[in-house]
Protein backbone atom coordinates (compact mmCIF):
# COMPACT_ATOMS: atom_id res chain seq x y z
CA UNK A 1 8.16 -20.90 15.56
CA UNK A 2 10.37 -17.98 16.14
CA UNK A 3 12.33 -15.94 13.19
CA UNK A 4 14.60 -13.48 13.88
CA UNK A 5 17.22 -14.71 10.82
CA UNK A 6 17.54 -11.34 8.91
CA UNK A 7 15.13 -8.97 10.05
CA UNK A 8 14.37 -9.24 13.93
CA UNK A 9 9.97 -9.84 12.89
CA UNK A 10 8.83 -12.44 15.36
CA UNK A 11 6.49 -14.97 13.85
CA UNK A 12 3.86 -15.45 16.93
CA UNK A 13 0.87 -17.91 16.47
CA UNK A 14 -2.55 -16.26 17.32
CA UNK A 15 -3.22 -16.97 20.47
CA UNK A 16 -0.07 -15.74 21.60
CA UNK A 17 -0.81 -12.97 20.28
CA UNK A 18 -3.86 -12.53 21.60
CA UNK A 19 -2.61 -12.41 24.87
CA UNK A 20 0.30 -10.18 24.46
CA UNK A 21 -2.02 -7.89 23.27
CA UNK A 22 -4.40 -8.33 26.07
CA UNK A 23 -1.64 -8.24 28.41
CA UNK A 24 0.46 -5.31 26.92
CA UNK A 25 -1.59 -2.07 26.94
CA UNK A 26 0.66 -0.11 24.12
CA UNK A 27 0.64 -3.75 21.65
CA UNK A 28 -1.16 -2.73 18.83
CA UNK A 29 -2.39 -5.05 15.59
CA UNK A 30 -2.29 -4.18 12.12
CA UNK A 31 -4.21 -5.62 9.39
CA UNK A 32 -2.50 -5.10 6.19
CA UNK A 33 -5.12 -6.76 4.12
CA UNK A 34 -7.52 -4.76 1.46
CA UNK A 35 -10.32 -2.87 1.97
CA UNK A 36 -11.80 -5.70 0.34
CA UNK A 37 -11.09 -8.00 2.63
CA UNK A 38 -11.94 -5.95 5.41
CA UNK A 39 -15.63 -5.73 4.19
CA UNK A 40 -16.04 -9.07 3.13
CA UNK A 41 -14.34 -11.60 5.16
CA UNK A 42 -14.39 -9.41 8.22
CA UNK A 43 -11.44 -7.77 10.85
CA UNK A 44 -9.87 -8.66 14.26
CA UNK A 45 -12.09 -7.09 17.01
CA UNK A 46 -10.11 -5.92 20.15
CA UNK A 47 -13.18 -3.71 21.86
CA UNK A 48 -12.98 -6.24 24.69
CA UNK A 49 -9.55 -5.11 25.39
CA UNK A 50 -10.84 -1.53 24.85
CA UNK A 51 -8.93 -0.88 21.49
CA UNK A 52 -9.19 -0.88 17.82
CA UNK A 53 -7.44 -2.77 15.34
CA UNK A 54 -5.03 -0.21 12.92
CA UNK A 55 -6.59 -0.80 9.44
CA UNK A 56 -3.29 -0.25 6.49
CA UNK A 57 -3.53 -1.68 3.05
CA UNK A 58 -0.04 -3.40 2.46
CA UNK A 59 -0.97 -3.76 -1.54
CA UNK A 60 -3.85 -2.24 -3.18
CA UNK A 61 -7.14 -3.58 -4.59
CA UNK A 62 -7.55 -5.47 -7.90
CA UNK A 63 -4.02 -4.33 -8.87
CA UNK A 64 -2.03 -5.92 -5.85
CA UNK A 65 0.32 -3.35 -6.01
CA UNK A 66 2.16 -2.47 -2.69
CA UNK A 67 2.17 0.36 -1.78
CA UNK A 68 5.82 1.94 -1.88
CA UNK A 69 4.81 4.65 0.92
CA UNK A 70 3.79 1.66 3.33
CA UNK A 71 6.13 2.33 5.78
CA UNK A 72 5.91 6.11 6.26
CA UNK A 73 2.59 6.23 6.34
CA UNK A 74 2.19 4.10 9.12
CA UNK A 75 5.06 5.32 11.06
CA UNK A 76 2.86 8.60 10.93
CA UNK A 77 -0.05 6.78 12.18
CA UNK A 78 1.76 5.69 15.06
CA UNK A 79 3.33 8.79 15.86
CA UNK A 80 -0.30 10.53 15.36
CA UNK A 81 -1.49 7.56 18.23
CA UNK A 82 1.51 7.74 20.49
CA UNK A 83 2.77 4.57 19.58
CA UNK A 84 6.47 4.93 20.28
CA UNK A 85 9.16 2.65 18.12
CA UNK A 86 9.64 0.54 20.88
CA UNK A 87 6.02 -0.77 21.55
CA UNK A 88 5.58 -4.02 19.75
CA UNK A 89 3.63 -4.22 16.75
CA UNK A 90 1.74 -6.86 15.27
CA UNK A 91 0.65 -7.44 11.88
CA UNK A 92 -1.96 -9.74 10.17
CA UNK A 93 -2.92 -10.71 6.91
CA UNK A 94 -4.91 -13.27 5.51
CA UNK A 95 -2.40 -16.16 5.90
CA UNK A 96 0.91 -14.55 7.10
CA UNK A 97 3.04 -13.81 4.30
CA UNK A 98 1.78 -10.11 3.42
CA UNK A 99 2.17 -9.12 7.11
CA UNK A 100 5.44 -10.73 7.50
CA UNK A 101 6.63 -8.62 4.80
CA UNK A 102 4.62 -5.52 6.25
CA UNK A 103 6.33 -6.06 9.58
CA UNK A 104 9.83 -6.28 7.90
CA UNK A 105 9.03 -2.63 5.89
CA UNK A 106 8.41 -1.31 9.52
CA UNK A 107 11.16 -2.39 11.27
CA UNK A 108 13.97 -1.63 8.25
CA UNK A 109 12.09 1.89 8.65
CA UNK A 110 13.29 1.68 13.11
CA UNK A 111 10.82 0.00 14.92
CA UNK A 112 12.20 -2.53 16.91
CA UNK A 113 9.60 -4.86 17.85
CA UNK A 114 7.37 -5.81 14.81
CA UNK A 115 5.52 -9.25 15.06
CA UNK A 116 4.01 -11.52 12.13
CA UNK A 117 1.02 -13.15 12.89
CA UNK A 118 2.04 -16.36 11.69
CA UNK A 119 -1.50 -17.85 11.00
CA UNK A 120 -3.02 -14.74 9.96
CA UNK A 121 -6.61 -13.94 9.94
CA UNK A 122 -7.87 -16.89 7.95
CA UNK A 123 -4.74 -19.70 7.90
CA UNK A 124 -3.70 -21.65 5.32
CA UNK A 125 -5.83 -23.59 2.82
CA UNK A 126 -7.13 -27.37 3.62
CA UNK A 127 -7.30 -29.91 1.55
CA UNK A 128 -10.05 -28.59 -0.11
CA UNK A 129 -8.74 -25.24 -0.49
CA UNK A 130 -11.13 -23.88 1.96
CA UNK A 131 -9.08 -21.46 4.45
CA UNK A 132 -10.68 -21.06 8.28
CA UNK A 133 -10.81 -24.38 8.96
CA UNK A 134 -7.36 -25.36 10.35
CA UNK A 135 -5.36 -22.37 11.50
CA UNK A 136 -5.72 -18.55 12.14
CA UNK A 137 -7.56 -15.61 13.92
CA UNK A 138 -11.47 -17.02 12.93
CA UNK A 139 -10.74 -20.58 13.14
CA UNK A 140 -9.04 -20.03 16.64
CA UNK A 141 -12.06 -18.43 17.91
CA UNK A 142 -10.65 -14.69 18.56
CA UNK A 143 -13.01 -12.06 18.16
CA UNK A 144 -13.83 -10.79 14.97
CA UNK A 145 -16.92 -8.64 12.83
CA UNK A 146 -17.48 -8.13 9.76
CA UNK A 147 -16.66 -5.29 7.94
């Protein structure tokens, strides 16, 4: 499931992520959804692993417009939490495709170990366009609350 091709962002299912992150004390997770979907549909919760889950709007909310700052203004985040450019970095969306595209803005701006998380929070629709019911953070029973 691996995809280094052009930009070096690991796609890593959720489980696997999990447990890097619960092995891997300086791993941290991004969620790159809206603030919208943080309230509504809920977030990743790592207290167990005694951490928080870094909360960074990749595109705005109605417009969908991404935010051309993205990068810099979580590199300063980092820096502000001591997260060094060589820490891996994980980033979730909904289904994968906004936090691949995070992860890639991060790592053109020097960090070397960004990671998609392929599934995302929710996964993919089913066949009747429902999403949680056959891939992703909720559906593979990780810990999550709602917003």
């Amino acid at each position: 499931m691996e995809n280094f091709a052009t930009s070096g962002v690991e796609d890593v299912p959720v489980l696997d992520t999990w447990d890097r992150l619960k092995d891997d004390r300086k791993a941290v997770l991004v969620d790159v959804r809206t603030r919208a979907e943080w309230a509504f549909v809920g977030v990743p919760d790592l207290s167990v692993l005694g951490r928080e889950v870094l909360l960074a709007e990749w595109q705005s909310f109605p417009d969908s417009r991404v935010d051309a700052d993205f990068a810099g203004r979580l590199d300063a985040t980092l820096k502000a939490r001591g997260v060094s450019t060589d820490d891996e970095i994980f980033f979730i969306c909904r289904s994968g495709a906004r936090s691949r595209m995070a992860a890639e803005a991060l790592a053109s701006a020097g960090y070397g170990r960004c990671r998609n998380v392929a599934e995302g929070f929710e996964g993919p629709n089913d066949e009747e366009h429902h999403r949680g019911r056959i891939a992703g953070w909720k559906f593979a029973g990780l810990a999550w609350v709602q917003g």
